[in-house]
Protein backbone atom coordinates (compact mmCIF):
# COMPACT_ATOMS: atom_id res chain seq x y z
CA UNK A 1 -32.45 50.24 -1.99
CA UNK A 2 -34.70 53.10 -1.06
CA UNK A 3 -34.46 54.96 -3.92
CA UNK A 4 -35.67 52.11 -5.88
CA UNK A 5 -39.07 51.15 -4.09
CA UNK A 6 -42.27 53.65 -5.07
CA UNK A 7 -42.90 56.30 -2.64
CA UNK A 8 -46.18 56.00 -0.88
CA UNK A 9 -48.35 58.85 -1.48
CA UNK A 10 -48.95 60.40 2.19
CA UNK A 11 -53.03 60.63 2.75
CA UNK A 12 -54.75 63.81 1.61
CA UNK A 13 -51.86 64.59 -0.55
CA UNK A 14 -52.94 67.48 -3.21
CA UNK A 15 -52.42 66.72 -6.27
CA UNK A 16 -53.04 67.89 -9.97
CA UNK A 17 -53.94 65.45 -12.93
CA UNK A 18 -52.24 66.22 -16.21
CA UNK A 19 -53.95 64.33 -19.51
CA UNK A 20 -52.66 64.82 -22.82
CA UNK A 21 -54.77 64.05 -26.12
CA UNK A 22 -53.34 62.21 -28.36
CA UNK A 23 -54.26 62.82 -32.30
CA UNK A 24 -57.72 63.30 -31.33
CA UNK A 25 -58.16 61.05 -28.90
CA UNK A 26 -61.71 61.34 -27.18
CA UNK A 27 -61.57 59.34 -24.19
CA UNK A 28 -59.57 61.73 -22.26
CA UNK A 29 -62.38 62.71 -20.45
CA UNK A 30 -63.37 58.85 -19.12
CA UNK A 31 -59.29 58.52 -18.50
CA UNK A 32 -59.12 61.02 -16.22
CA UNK A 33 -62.09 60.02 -14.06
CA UNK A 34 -60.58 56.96 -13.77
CA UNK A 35 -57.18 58.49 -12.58
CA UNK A 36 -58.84 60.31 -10.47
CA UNK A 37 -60.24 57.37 -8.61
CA UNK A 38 -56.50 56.07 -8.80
CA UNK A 39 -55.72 59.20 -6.87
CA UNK A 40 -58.76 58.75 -4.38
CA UNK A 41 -58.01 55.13 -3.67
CA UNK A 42 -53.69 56.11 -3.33
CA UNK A 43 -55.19 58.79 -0.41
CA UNK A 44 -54.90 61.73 -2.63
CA UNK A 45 -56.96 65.16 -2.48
CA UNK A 46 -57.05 65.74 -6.45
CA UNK A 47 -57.61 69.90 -6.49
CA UNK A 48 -57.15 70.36 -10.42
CA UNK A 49 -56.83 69.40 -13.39
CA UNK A 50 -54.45 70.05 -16.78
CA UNK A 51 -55.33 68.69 -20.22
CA UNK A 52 -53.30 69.24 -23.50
CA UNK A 53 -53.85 68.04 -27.02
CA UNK A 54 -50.89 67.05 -28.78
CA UNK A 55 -49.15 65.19 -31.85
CA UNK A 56 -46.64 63.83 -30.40
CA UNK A 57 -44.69 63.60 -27.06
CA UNK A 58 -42.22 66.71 -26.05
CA UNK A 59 -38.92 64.82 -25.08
CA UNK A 60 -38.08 67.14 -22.45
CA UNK A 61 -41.69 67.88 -20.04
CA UNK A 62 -44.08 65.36 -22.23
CA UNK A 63 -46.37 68.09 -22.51
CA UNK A 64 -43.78 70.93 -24.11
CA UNK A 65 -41.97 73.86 -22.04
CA UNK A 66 -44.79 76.39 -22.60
CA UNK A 67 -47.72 73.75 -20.65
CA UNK A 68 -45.49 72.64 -17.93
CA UNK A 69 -44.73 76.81 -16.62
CA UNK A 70 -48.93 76.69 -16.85
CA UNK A 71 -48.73 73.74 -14.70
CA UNK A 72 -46.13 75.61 -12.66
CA UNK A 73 -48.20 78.67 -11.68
CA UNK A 74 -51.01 76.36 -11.17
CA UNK A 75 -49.13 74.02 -8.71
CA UNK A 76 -48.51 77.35 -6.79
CA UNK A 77 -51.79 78.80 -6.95
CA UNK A 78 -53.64 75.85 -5.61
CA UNK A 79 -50.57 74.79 -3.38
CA UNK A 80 -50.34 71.28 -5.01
CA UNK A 81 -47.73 68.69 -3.68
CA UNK A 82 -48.29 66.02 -6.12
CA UNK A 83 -49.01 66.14 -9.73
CA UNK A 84 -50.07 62.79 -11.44
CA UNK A 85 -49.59 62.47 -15.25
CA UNK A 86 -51.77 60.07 -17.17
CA UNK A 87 -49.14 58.17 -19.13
CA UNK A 88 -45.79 56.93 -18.53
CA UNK A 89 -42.95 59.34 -18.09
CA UNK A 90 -38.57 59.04 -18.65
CA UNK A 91 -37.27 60.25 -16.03
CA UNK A 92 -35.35 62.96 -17.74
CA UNK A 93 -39.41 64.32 -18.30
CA UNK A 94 -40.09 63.40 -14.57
CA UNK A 95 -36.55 64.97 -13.38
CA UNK A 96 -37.19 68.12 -15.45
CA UNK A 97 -40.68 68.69 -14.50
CA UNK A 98 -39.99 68.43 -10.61
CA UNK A 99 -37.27 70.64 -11.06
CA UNK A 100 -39.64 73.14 -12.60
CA UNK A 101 -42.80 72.75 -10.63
CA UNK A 102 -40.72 72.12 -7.45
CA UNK A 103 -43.81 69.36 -6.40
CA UNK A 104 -43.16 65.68 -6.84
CA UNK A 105 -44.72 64.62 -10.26
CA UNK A 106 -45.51 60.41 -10.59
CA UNK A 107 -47.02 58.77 -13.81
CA UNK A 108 -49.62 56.37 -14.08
CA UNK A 109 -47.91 53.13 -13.74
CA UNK A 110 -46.18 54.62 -10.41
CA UNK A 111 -49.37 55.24 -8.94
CA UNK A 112 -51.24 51.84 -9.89
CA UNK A 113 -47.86 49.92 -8.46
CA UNK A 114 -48.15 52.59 -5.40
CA UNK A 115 -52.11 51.21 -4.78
CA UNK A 116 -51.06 47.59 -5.09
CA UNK A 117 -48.69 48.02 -2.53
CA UNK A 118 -51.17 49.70 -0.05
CA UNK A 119 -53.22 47.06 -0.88
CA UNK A 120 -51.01 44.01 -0.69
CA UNK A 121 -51.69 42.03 2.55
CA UNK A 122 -50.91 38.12 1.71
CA UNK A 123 -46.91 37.65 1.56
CA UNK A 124 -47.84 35.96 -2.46
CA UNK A 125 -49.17 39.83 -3.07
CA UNK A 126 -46.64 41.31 -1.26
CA UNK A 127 -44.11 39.70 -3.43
CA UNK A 128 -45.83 40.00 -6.23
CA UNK A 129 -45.79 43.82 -6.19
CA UNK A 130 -42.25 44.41 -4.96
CA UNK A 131 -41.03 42.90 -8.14
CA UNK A 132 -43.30 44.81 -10.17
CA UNK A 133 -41.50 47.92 -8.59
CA UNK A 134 -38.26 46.58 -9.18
CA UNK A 135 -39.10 45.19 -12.51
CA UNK A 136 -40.30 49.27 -13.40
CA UNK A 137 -37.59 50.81 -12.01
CA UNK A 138 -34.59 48.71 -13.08
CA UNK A 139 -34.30 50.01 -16.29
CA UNK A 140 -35.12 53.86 -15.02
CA UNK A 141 -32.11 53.28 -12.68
CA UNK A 142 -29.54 53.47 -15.04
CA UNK A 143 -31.11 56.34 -16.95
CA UNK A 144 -31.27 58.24 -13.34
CA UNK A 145 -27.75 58.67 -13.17
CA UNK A 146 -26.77 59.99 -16.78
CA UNK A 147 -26.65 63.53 -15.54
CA UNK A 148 -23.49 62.62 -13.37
CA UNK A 149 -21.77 62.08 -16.69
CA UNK A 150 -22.20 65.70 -17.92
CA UNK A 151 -20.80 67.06 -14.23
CA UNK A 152 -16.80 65.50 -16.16
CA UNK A 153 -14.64 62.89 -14.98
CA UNK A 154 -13.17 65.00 -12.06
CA UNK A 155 -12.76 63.56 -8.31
CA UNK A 156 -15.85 62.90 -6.51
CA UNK A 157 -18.76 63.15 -9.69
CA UNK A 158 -18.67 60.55 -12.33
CA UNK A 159 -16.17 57.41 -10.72
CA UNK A 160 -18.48 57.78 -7.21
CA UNK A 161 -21.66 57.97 -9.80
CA UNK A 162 -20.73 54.78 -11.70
CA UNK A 163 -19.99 52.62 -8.49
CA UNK A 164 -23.08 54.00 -7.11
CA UNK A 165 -24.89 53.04 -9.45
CA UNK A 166 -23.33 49.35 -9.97
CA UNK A 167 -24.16 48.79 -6.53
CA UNK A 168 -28.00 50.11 -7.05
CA UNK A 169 -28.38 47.41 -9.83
CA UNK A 170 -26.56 44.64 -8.77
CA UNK A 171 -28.91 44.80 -5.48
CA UNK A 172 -31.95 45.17 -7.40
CA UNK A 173 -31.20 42.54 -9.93
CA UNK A 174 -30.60 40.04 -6.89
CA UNK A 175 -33.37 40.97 -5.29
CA UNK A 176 -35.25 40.41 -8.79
CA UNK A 177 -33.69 37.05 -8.90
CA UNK A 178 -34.17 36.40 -5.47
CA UNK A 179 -38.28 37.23 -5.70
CA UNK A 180 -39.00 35.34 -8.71
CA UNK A 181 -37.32 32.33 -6.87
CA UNK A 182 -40.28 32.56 -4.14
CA UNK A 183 -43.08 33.36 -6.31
CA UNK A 184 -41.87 30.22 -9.09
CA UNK A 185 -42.25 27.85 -5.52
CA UNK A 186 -45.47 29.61 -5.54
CA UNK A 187 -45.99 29.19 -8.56
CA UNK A 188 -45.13 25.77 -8.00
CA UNK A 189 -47.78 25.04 -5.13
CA UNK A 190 -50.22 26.86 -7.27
CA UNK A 191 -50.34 24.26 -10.15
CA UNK A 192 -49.84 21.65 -7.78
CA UNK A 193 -53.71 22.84 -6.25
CA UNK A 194 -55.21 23.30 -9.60
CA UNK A 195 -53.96 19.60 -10.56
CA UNK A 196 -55.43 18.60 -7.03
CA UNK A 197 -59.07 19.87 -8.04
CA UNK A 198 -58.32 18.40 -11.72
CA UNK A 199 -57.62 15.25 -10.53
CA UNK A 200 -60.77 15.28 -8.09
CA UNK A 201 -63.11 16.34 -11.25
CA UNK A 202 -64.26 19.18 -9.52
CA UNK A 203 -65.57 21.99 -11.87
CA UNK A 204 -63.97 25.52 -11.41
CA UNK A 205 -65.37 28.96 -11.93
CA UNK A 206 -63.29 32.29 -11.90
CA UNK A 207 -64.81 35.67 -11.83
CA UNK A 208 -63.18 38.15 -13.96
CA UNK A 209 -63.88 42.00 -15.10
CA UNK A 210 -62.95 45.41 -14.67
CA UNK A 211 -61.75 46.34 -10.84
CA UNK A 212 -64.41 47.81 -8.80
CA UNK A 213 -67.25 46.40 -10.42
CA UNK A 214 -68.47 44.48 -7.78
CA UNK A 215 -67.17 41.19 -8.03
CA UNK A 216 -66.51 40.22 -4.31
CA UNK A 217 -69.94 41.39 -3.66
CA UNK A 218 -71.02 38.58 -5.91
CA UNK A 219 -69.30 35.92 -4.94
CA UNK A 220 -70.84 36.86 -1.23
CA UNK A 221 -73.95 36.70 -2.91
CA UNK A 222 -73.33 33.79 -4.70
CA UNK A 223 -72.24 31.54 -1.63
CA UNK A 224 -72.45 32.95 1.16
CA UNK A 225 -68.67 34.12 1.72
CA UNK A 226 -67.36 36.75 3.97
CA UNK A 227 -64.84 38.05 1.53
CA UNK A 228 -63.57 41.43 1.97
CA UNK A 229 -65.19 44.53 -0.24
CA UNK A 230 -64.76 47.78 -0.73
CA UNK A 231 -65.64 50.81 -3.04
CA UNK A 232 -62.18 51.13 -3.94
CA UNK A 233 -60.16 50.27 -7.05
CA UNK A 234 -57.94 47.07 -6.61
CA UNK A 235 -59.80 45.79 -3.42
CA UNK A 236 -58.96 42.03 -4.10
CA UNK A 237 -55.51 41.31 -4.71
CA UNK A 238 -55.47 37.85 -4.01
CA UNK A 239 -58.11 35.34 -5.65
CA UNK A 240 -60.09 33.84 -3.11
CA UNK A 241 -61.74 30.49 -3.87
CA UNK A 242 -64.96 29.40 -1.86
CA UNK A 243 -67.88 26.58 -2.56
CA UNK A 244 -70.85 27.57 -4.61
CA UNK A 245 -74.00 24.94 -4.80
CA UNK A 246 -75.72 25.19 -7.83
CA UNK A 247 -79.94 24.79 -8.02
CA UNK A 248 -79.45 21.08 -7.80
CA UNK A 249 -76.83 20.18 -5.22
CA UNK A 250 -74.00 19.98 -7.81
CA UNK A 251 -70.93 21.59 -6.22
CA UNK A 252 -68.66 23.35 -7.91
CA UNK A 253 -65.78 26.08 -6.88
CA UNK A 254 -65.80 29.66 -7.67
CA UNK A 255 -62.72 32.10 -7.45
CA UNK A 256 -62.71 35.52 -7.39
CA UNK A 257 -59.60 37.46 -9.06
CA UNK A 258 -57.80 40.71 -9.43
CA UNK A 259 -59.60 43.48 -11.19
CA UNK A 260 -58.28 44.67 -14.56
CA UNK A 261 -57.92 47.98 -15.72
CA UNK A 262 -57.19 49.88 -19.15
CA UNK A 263 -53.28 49.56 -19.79
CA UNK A 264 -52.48 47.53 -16.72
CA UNK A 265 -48.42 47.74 -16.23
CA UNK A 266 -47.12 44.58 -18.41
CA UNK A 267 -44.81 43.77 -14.83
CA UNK A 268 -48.16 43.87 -12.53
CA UNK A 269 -49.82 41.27 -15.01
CA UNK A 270 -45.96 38.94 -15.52
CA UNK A 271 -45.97 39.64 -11.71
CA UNK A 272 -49.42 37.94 -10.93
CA UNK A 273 -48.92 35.03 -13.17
CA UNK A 274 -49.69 32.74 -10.14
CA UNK A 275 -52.67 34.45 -9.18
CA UNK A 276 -53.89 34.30 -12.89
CA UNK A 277 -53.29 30.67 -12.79
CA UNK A 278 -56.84 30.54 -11.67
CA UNK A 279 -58.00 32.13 -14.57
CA UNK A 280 -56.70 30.49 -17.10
CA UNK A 281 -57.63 26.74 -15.48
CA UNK A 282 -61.10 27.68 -14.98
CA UNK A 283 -63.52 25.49 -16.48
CA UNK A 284 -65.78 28.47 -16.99
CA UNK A 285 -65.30 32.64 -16.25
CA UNK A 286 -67.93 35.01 -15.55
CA UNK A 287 -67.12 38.71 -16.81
CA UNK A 288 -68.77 40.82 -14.22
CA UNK A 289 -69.47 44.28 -15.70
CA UNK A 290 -70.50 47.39 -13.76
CA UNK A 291 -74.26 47.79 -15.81
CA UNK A 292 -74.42 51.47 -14.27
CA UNK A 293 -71.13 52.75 -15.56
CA UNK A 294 -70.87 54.59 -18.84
CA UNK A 295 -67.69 53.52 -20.45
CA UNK A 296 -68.75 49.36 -19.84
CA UNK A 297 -68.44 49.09 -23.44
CA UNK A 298 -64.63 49.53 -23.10
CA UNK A 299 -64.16 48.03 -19.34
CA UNK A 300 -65.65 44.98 -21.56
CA UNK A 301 -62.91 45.27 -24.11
CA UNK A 302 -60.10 45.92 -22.23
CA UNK A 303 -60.78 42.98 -20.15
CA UNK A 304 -61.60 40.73 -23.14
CA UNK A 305 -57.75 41.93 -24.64
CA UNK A 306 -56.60 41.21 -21.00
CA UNK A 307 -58.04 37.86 -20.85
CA UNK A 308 -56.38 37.00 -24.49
CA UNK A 309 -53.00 38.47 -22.85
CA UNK A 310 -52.80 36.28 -19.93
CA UNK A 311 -54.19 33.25 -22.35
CA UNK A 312 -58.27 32.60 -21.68
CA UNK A 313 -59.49 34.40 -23.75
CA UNK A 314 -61.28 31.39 -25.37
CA UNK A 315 -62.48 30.16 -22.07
CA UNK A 316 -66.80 29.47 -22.03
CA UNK A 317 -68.50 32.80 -20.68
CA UNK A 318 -70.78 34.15 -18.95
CA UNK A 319 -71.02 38.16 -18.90
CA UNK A 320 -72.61 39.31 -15.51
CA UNK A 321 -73.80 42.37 -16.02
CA UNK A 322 -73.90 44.00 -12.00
CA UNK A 323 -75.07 46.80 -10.22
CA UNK A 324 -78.91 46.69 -11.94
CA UNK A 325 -79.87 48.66 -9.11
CA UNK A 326 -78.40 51.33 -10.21
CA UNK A 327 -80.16 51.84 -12.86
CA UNK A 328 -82.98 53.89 -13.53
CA UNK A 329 -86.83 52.78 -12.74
CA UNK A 330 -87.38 53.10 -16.69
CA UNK A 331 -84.27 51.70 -18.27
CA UNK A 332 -85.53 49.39 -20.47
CA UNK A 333 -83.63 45.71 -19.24
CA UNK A 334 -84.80 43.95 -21.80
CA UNK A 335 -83.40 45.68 -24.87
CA UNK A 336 -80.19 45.96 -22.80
CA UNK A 337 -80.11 41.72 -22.80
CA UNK A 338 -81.00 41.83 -26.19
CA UNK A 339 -78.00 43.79 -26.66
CA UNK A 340 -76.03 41.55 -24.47
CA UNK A 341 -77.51 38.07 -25.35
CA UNK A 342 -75.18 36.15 -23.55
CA UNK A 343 -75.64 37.90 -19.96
CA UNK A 344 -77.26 37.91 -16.93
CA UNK A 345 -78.84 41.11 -14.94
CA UNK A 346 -78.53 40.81 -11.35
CA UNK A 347 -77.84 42.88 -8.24
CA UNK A 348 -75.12 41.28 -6.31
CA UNK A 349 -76.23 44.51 -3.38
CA UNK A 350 -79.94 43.64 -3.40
CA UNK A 351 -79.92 40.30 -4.83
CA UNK A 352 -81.74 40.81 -7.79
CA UNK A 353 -81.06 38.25 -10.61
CA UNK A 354 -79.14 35.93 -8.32
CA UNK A 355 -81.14 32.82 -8.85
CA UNK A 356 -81.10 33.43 -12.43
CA UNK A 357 -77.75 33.61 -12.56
CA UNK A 358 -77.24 30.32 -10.77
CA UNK A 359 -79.36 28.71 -13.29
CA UNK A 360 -77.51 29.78 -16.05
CA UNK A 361 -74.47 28.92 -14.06
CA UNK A 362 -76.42 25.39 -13.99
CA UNK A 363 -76.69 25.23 -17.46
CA UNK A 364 -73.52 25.67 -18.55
CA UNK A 365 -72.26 23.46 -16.32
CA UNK A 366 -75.00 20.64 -17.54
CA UNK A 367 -73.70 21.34 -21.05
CA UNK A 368 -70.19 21.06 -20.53
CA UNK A 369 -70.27 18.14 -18.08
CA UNK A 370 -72.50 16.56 -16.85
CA UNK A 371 -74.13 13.50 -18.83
CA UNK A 372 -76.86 11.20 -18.37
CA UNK A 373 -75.85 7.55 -17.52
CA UNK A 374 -78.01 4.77 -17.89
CA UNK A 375 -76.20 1.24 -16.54
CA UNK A 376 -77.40 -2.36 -15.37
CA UNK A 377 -74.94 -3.48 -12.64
CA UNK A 378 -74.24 -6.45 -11.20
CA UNK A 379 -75.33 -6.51 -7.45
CA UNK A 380 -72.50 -7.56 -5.85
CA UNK A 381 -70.94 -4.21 -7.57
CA UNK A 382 -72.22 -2.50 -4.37
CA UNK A 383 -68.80 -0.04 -4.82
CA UNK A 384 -69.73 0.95 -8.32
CA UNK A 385 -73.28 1.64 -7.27
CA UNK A 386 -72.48 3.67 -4.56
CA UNK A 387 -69.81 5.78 -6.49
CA UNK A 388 -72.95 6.64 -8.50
CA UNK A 389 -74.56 7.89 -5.43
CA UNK A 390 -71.62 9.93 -3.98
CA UNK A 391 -70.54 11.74 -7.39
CA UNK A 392 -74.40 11.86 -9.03
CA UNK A 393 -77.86 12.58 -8.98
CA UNK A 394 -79.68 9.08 -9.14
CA UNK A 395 -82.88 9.61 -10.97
CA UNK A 396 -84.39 6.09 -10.91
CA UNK A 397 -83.15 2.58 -9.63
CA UNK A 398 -84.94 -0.82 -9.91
CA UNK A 399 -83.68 -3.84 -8.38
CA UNK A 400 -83.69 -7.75 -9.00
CA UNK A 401 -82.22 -10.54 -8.37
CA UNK A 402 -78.93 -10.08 -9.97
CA UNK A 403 -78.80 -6.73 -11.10
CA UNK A 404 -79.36 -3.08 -10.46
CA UNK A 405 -80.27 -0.77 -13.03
CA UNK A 406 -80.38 2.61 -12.82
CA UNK A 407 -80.85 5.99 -14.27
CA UNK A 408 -78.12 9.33 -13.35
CA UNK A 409 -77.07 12.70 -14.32
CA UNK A 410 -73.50 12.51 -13.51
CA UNK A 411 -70.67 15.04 -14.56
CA UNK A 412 -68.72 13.55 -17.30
CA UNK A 413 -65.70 12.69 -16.31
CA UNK A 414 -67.08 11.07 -13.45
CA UNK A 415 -69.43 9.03 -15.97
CA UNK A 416 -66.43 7.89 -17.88
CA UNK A 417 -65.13 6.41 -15.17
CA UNK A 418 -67.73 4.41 -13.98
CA UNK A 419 -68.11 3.05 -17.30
CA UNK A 420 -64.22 2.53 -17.78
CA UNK A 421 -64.59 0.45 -14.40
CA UNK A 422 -67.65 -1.19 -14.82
CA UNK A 423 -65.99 -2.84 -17.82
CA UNK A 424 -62.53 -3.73 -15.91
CA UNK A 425 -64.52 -5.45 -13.33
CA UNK A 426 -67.13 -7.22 -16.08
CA UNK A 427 -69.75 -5.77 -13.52
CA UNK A 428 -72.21 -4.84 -16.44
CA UNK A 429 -72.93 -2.10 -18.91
CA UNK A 430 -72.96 2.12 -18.46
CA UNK A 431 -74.19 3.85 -21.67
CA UNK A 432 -73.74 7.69 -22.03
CA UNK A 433 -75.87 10.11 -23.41
């Protein structure tokens, strides 16, 4: 089962990035940056770099026989061990290039599933990214062996080859089977928790956005958590839910999730489904966006096309736009919320913007449930009155002889059923408004 689990790329590896152009493709550039932090955050030394511009994919090396013997001589000039290519390989291409650099090559996908299992520490994430592996290299299993069959039929090459190979997969797809048994209980308890919260009315908040843009850091901000960050890619794995008390005392929960990044592996994001589950309940997200970097435009797309994937992508929004600190002393903030009319500048380092973004958090919330409630209750109703108190903010109450009446801002589904049980018990009247 060795052979099927990603190798982990020792620290200070050094490696070579290879990016290929496609039909004028201009983001190359941005791509490999990124990779490169891939690299950083796997424990790789990146020493060079190879880029190509091509029509279409060579079969053979992906980037045609004449590139790769460049690559070659530059893997042995700069003493490489590791080249990392920015787009999926077969692996014929991987076989044949590692037999001709004589350096272990790895594609993209291999080195984001190589991160998430560094980074894995909860036995959910652990699972989570072992079937991810499996799930990737299932189908390159079968293709791994096809050279036996041009060794001929003789004794000892293709018969051993075929029952080796059997073996490999029927392990694999057991232990496929056998992992999305554990993570559907999880899955399970998962929906069972959201249901929980539903049930109790509570409002739920999930922060979203591009990975390392600094969205742990605002949930610490935001409430006070000790959750874990660092300036590495893929930091949170596992969403994290903790209290947050808006401006006036409403509380409400706030979750923060797995960063997403440009062409995420389809198995990482069928993988997390559980973990997602978060996202896609949320009463409301907020898409935190790294204000400082200079390809936000498309960290904001790829997440909005990720969000649609994994099915909120109609969820209420707030876009968060972090890291104003950053910026420079002139940048002019208020043509870039212009530009952005539906976001919020803050800091989550420095606190900048906070409050504001609390009030708008308030807001939102205010305008998707909370209600004002104006009801004349019987006094011996002393339950009813006091549910008012427990899940409301009373803003007036007068009392006579019979009756209380009083004036709330209550959520709404709260609100509903106060009124729904004010008029089972004949205890008196609740308008909403």
């Amino acid at each position: 089962m060795e052979r099927l689990k990603t190798q982990t790329i020792a620290q200070k590896e050094r490696a070579i990035l290879v990016g290929v152009a496609f039909n004028g493709r201009n983001e190359l550039d941005e791509e490999l940056d990124e990779l490169a932090a891939l690299a950083d955050t796997a424990g790789a030394n990146v020493i060079g770099v190879l880029t190509q511009t091509r029509k279409d994919v060579d079969p053979a090396y992906f980037i045609g026989r004449g590139k790769a013997e460049e690559l070659a001589r530059m893997c042995a000039e700069l003493g490489a061990d590791l080249v990392i290519f920015n787009h999926d390989l077969t692996p014929a291409q991987a076989r044949n290039l590692e037999k001709l650099l004589n350096v272990r090559v790895i594609d993209r996908t291999e080195l984001i599933l190589d991160i998430f299992a560094k980074r894995a520490r909860t036995k959910q994430a652990m699972l989570q990214v072992e079937l991810a592996q499996l799930q990737y290299q299932l189908p390159r299993l079968r293709r791994m062996w096809q050279h036996l069959s041009r060794l001929g039929g003789g004794i000892g090459t293709r018969g051993p080859g075929e029952t080796q190979l059997e073996v490999d997969q029927r392990r694999a797809k057991k232990r496929i089977a056998d992992l999305q048994r554990q993570l559907q209980e999880i899955q399970r308890q998962t929906t069972t928790r959201v249901q929980s919260r539903k049930e109790k009315e509570l409002f739920t908040i999930a922060l979203v956005g591009y990975t390392n843009v600094g969205k742990s850091t605002l949930m610490n901000a935001l409430t006070g958590a000790n959750v874990f960050v660092e300036d590495r890619l893929f930091a949170t794995l596992d969403a994290t839910t903790r209290v947050l008390f808006l401006p006036d005392g409403h509380k409400v929960l706030l979750t923060d999730t797995i960063g997403f990044i440009r062409n995420l592996p389809p198995h990482l994001i069928t993988s997390f489904h559980a973990t997602l589950e978060e996202v896609r309940t949320a009463d409301l997200l907020l898409h935190v966006v790294d204000v400082s970097h200079g390809g936000m435009d498309e960290h904001i797309r790829v997440v909005e096309e990720t969000l649609q994937e994994v099915g909120a992508g109609d969820k209420p929004t707030i876009i968060v736009l972090n890291k104003a600190d950053k910026l420079p002393s002139d940048w002019d903030k208020q043509a870039l919320l212009r530009r952005y009319p539906n976001a919020v500048l803050v800091s989550a380092l420095t606190g900048e913007g906070i409050e504001d973004l609390k009030k708008r958090i308030q807001e939102e919330f205010e305008r998707m449930r909370v209600v004002n409630v104006h009801a004349r209750i019987a006094l011996w109703a002393q339950n009813l009155i006091a549910f008012v108190y427990r899940n409301g903010v009373v803003i007036n109450i007068t009392y006579d002889t019979d009756w209380v009446t009083l004036d709330a801002e209550m959520e709404r589904p709260f609100a509903e059923r106060l009124q729904k049980q004010a008029e089972e018990m004949m205890a008196g009247e609740v308008i909403l408004s």
